[in-house]
PDB file of N, CA and C in Angstrom:
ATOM      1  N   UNK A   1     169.967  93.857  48.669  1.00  0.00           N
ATOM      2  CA  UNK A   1     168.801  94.204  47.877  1.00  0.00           C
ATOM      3  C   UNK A   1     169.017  95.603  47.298  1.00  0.00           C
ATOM      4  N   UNK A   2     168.561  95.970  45.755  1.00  0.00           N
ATOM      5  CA  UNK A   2     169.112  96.932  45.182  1.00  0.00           C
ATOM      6  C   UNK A   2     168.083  98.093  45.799  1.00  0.00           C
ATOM      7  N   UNK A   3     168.417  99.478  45.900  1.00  0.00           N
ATOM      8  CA  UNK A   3     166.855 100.320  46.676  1.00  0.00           C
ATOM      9  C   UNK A   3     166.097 100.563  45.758  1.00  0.00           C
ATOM     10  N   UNK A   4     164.824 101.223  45.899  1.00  0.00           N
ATOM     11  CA  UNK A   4     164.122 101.111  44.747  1.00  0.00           C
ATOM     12  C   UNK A   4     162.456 100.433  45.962  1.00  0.00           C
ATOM     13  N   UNK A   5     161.608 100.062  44.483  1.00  0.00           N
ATOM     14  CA  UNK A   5     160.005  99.820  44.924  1.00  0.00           C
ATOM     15  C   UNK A   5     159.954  98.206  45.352  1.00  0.00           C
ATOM     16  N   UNK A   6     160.993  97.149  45.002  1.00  0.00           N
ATOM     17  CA  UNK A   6     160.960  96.248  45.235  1.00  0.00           C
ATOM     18  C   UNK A   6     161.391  95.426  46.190  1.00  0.00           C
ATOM     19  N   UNK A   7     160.575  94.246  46.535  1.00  0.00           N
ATOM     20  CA  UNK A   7     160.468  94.170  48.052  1.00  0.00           C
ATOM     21  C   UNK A   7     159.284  94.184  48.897  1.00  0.00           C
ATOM     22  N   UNK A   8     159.638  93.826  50.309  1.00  0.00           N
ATOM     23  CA  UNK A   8     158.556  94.180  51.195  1.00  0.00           C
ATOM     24  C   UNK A   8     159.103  94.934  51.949  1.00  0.00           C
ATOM     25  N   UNK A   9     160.527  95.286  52.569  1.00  0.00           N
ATOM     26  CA  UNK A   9     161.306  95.925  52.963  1.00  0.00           C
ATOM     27  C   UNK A   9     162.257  96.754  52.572  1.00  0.00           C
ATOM     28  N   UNK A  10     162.105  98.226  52.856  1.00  0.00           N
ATOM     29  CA  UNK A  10     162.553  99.277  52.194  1.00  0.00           C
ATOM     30  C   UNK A  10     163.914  99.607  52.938  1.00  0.00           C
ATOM     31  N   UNK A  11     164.778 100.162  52.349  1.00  0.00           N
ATOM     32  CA  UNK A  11     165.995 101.351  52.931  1.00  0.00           C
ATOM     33  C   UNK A  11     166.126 102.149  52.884  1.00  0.00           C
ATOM     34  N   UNK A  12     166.253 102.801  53.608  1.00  0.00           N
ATOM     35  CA  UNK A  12     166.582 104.632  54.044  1.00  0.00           C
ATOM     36  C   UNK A  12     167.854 104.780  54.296  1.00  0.00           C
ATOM     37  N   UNK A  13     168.523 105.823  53.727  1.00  0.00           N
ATOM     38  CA  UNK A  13     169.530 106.412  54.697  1.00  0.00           C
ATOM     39  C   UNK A  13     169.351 106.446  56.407  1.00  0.00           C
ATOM     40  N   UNK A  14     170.358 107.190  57.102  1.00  0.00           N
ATOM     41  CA  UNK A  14     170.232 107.537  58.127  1.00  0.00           C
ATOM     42  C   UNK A  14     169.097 109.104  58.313  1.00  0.00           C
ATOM     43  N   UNK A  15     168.120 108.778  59.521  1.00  0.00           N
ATOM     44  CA  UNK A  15     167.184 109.910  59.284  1.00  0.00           C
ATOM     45  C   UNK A  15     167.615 110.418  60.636  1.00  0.00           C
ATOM     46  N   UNK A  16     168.705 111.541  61.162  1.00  0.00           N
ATOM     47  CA  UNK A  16     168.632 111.989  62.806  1.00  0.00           C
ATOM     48  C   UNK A  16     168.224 113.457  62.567  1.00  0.00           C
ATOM     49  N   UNK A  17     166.822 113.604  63.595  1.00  0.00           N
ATOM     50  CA  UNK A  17     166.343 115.041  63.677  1.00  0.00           C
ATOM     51  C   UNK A  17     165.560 114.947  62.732  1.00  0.00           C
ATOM     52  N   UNK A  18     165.193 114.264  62.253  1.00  0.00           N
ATOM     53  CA  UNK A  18     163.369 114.378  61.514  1.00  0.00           C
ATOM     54  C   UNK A  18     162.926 113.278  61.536  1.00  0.00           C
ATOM     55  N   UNK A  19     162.642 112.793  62.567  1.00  0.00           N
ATOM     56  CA  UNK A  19     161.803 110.921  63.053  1.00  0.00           C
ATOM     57  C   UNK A  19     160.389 111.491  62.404  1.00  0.00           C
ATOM     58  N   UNK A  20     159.961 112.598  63.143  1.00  0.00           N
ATOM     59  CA  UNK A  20     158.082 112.888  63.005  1.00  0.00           C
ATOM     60  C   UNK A  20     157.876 112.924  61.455  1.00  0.00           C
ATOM     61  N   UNK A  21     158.793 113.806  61.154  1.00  0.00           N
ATOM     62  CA  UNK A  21     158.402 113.896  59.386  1.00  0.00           C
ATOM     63  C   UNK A  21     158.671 112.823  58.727  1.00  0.00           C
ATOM     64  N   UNK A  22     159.850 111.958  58.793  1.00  0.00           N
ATOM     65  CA  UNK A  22     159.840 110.983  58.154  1.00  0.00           C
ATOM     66  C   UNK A  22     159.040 109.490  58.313  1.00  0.00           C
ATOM     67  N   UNK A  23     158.350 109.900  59.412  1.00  0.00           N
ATOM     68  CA  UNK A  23     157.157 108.459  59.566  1.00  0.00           C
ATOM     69  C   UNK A  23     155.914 109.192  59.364  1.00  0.00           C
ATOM     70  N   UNK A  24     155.742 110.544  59.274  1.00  0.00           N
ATOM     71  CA  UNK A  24     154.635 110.835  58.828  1.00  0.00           C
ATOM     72  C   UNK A  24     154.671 110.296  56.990  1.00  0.00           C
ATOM     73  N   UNK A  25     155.814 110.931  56.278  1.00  0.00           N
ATOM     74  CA  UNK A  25     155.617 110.646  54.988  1.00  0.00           C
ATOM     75  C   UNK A  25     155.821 109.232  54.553  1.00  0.00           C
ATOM     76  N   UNK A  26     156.322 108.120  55.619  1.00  0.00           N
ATOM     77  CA  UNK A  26     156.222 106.605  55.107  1.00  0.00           C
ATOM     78  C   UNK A  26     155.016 106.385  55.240  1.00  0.00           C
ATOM     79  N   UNK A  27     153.820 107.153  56.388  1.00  0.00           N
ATOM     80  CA  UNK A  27     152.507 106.461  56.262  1.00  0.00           C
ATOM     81  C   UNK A  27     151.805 107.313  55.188  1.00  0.00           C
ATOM     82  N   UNK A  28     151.947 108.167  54.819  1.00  0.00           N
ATOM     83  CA  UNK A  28     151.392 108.945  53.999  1.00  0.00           C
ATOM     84  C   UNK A  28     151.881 107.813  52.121  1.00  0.00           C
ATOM     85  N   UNK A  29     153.007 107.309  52.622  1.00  0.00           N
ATOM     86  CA  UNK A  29     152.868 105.721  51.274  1.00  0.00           C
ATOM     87  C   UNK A  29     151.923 105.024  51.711  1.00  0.00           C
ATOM     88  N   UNK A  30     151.352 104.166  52.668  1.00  0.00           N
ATOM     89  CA  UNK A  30     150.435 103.546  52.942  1.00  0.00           C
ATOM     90  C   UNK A  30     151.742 102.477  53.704  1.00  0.00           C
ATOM     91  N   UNK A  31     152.840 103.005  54.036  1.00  0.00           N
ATOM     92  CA  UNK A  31     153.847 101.814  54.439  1.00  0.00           C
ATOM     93  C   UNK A  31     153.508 101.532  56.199  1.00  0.00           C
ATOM     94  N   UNK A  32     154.003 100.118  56.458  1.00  0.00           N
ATOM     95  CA  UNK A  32     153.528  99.971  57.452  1.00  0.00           C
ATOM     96  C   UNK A  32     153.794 100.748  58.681  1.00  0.00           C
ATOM     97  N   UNK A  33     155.365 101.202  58.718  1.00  0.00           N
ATOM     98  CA  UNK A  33     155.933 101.970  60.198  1.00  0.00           C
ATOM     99  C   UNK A  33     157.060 102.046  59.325  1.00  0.00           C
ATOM    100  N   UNK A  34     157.507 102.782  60.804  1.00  0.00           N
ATOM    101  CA  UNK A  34     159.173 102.553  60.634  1.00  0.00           C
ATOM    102  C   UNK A  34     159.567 102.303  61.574  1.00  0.00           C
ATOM    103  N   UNK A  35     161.135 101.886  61.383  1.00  0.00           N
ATOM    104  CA  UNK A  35     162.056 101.400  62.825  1.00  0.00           C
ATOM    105  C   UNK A  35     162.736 102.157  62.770  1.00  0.00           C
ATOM    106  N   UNK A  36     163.101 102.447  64.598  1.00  0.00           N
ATOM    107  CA  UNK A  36     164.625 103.519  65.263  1.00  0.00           C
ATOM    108  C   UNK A  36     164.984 102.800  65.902  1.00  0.00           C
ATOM    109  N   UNK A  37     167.042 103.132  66.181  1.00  0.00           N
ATOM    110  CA  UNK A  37     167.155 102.794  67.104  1.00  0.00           C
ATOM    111  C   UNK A  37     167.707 104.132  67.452  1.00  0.00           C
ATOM    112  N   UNK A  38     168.199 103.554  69.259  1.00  0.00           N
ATOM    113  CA  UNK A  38     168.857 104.934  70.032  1.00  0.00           C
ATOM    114  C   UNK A  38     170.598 104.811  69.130  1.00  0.00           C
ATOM    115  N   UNK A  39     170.362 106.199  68.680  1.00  0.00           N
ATOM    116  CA  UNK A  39     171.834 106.449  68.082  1.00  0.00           C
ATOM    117  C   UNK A  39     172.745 106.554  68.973  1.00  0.00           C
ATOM    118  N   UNK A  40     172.383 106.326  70.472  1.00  0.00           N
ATOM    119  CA  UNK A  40     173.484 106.483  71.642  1.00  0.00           C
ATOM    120  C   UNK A  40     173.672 105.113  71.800  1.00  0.00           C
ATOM    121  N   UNK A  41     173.325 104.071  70.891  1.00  0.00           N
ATOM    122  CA  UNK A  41     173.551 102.994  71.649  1.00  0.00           C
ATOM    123  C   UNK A  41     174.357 101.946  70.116  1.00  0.00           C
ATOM    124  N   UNK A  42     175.092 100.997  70.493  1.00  0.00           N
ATOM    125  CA  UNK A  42     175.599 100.192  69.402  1.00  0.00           C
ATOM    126  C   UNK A  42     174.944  99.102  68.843  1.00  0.00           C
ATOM    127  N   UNK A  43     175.170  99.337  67.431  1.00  0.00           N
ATOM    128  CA  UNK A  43     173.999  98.265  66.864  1.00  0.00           C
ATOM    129  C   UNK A  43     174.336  96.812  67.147  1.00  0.00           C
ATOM    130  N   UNK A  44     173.216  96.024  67.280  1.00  0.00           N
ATOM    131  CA  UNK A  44     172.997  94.748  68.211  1.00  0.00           C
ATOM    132  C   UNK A  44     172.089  94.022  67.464  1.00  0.00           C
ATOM    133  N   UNK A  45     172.022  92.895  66.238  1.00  0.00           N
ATOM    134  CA  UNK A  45     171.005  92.556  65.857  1.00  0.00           C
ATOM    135  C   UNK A  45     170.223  91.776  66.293  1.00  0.00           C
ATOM    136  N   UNK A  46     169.087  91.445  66.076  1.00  0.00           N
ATOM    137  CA  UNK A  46     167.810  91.386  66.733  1.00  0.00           C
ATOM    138  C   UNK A  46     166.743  92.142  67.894  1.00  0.00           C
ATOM    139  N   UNK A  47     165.994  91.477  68.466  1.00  0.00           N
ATOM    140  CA  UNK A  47     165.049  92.919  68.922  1.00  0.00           C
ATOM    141  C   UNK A  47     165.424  92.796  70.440  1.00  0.00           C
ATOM    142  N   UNK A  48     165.385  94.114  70.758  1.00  0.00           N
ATOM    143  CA  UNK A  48     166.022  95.149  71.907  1.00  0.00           C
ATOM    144  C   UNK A  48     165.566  95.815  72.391  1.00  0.00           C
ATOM    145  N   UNK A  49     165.438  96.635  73.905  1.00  0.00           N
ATOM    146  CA  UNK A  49     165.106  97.770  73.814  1.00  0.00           C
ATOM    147  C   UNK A  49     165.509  99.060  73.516  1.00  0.00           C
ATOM    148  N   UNK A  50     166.970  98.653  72.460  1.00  0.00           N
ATOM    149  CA  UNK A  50     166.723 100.215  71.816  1.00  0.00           C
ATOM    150  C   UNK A  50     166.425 100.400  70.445  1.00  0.00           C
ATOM    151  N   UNK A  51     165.610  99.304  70.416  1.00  0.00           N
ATOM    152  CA  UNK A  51     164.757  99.314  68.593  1.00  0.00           C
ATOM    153  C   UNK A  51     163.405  99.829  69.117  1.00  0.00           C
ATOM    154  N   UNK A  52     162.766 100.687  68.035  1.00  0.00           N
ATOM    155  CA  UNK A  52     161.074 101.040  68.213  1.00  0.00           C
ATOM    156  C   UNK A  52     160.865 100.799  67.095  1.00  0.00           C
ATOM    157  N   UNK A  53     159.538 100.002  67.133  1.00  0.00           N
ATOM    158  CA  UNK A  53     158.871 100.465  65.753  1.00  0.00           C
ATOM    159  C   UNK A  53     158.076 100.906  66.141  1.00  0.00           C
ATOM    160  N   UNK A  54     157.698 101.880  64.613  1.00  0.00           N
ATOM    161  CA  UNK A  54     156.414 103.145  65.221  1.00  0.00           C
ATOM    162  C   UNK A  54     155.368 102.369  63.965  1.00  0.00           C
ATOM    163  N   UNK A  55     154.400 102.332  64.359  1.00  0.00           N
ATOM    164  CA  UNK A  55     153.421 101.884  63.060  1.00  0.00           C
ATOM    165  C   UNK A  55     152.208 103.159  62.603  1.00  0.00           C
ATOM    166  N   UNK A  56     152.182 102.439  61.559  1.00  0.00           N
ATOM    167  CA  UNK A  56     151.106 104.041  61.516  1.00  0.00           C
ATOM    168  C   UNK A  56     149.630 103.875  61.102  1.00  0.00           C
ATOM    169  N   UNK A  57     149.523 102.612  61.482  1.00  0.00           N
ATOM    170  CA  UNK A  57     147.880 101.753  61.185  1.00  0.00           C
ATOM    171  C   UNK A  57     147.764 101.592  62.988  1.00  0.00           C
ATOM    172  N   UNK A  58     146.913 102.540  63.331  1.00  0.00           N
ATOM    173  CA  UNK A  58     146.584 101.906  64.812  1.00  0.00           C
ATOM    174  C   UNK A  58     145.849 100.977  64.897  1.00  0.00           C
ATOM    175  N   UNK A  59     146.293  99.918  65.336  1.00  0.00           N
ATOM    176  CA  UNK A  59     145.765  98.493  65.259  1.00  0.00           C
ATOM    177  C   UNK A  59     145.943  97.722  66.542  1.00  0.00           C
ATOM    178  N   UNK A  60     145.150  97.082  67.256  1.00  0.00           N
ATOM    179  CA  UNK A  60     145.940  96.281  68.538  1.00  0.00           C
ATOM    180  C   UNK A  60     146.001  95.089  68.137  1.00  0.00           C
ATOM    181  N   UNK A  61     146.629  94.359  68.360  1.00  0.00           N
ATOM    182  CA  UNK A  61     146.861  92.838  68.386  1.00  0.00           C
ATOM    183  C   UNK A  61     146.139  92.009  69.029  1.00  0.00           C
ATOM    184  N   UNK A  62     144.671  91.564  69.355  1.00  0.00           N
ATOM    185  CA  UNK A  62     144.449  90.707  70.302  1.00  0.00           C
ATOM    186  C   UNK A  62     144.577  88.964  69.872  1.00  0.00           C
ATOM    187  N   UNK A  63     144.479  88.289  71.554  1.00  0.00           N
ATOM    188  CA  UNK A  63     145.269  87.262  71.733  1.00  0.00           C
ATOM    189  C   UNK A  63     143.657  86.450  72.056  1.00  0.00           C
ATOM    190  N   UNK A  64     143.369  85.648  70.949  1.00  0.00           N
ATOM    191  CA  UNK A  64     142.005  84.232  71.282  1.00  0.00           C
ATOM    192  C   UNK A  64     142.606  83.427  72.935  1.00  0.00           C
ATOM    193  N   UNK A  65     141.944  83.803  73.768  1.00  0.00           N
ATOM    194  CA  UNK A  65     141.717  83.314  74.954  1.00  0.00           C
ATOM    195  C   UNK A  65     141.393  81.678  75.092  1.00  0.00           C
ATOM    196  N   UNK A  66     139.679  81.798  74.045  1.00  0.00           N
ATOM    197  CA  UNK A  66     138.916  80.675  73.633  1.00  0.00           C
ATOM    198  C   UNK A  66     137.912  80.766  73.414  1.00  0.00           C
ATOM    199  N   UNK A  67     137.268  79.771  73.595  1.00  0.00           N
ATOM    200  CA  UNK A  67     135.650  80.045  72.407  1.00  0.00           C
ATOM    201  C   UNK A  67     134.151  79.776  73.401  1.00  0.00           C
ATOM    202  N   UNK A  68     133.447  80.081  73.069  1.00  0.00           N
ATOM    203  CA  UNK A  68     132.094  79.322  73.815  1.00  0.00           C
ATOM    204  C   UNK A  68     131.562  78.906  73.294  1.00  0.00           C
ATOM    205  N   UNK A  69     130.870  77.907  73.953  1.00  0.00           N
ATOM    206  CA  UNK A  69     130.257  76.766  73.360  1.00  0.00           C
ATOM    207  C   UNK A  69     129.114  77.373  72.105  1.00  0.00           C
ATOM    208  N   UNK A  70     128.605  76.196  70.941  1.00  0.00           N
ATOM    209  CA  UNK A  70     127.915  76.483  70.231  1.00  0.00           C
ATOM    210  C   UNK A  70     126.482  76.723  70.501  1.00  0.00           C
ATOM    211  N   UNK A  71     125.692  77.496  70.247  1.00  0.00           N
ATOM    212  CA  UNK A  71     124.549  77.732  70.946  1.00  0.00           C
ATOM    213  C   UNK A  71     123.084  76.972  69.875  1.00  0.00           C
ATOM    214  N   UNK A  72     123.439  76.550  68.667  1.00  0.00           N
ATOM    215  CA  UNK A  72     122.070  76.156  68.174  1.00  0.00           C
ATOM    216  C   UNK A  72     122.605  74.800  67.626  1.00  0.00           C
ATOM    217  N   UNK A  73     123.434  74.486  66.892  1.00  0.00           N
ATOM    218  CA  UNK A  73     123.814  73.482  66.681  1.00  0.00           C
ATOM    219  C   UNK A  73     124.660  72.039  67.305  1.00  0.00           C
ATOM    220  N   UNK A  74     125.105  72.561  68.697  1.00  0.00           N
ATOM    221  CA  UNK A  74     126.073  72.094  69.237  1.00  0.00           C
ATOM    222  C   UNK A  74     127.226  71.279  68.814  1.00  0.00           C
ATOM    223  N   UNK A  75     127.184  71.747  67.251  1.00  0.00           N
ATOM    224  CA  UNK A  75     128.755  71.501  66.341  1.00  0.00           C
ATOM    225  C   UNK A  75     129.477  72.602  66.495  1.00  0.00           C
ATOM    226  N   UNK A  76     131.174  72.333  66.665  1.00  0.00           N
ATOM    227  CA  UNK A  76     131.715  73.831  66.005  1.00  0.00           C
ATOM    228  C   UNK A  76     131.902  73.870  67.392  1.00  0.00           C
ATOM    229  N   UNK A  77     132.259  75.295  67.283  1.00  0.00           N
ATOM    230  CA  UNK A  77     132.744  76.567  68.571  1.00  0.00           C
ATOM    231  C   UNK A  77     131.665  77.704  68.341  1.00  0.00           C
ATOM    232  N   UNK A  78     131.261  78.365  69.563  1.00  0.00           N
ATOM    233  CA  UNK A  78     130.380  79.386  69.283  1.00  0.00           C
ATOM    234  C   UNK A  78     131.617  80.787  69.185  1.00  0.00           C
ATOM    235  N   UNK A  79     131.457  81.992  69.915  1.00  0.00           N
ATOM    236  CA  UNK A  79     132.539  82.726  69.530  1.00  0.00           C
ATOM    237  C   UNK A  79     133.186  82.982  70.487  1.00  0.00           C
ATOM    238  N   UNK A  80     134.363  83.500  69.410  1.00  0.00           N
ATOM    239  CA  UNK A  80     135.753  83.555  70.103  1.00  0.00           C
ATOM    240  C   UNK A  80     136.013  84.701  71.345  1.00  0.00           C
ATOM    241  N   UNK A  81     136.588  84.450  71.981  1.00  0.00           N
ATOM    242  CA  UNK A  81     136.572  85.131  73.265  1.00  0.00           C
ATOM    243  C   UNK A  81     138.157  85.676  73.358  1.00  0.00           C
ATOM    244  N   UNK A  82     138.235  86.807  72.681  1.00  0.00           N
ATOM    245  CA  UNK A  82     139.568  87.741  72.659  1.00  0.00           C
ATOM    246  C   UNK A  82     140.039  88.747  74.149  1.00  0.00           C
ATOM    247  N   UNK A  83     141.256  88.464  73.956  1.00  0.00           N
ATOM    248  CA  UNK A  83     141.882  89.430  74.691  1.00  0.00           C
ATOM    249  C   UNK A  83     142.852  90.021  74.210  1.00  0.00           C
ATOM    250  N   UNK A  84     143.470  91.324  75.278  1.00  0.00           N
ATOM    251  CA  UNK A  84     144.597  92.252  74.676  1.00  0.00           C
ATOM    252  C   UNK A  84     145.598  92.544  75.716  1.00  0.00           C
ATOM    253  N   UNK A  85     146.553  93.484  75.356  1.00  0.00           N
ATOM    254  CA  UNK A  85     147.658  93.414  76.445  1.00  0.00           C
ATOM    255  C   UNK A  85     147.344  94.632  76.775  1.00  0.00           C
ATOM    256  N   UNK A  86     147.573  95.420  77.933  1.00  0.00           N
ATOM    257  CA  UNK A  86     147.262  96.788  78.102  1.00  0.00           C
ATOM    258  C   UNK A  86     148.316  97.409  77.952  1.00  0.00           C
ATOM    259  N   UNK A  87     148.627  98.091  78.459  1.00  0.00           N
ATOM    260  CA  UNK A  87     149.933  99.424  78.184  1.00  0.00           C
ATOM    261  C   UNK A  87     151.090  99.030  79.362  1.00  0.00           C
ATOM    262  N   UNK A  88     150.711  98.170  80.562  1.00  0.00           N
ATOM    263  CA  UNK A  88     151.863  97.882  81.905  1.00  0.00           C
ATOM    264  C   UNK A  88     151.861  96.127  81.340  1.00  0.00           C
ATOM    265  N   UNK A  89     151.405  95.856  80.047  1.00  0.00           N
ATOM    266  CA  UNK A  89     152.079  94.580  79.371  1.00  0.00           C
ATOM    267  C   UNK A  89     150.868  93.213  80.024  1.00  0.00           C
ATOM    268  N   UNK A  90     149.962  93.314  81.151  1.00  0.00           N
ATOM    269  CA  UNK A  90     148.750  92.482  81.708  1.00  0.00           C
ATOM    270  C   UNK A  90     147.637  92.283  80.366  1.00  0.00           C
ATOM    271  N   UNK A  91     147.085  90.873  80.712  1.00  0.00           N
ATOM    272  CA  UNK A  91     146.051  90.502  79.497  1.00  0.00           C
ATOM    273  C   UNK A  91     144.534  91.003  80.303  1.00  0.00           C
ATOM    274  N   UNK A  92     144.254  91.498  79.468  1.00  0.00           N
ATOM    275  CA  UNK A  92     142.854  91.980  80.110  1.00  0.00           C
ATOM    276  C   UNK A  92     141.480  91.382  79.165  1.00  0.00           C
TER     277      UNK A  92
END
């Protein structure tokens, strides 16, 4: 892909020693994150633990559990009953 605005996925050079500034100014595009990996480690494609993505929309992901029943019509689903992952990876 040629670099440039087109796309959904952008390229950068290599960024070592300015991670903070350079994901501050991708969110400051409105772009979603960025990805690192550990430069101590050899590139390996697909996801790893020495890939991060950092995002810069704090957002959590929650996971539909299920629904409760409908309360006036008894068509349908009443509402959805979400959960999330906490920080030690448990659905709470």
């Amino acid at each position: 892909m040629p670099h440039g605005s087109a796309g959904m996925i952008r390229y950068s050079d290599h960024q070592q020693g300015h991670g903070d500034e350079f994901h501050r100014q991708a969110c400051q595009y409105d772009l979603e994150g960025t990805i690192a990996k550990r430069r101590d480690k050899p590139y390996r494609p697909g996801r790893g633990a020495d890939w991060l993505k950092v995002k810069c929309l704090s957002r959590d992901a929650l996971v539909i559990v299920g629904f409760t029943e409908p309360e006036r019509s008894g068509r349908g689903s009443g509402a959805a009953l979400l959960g999330y992952y906490n920080p030690r990876g448990q659905l709470g």
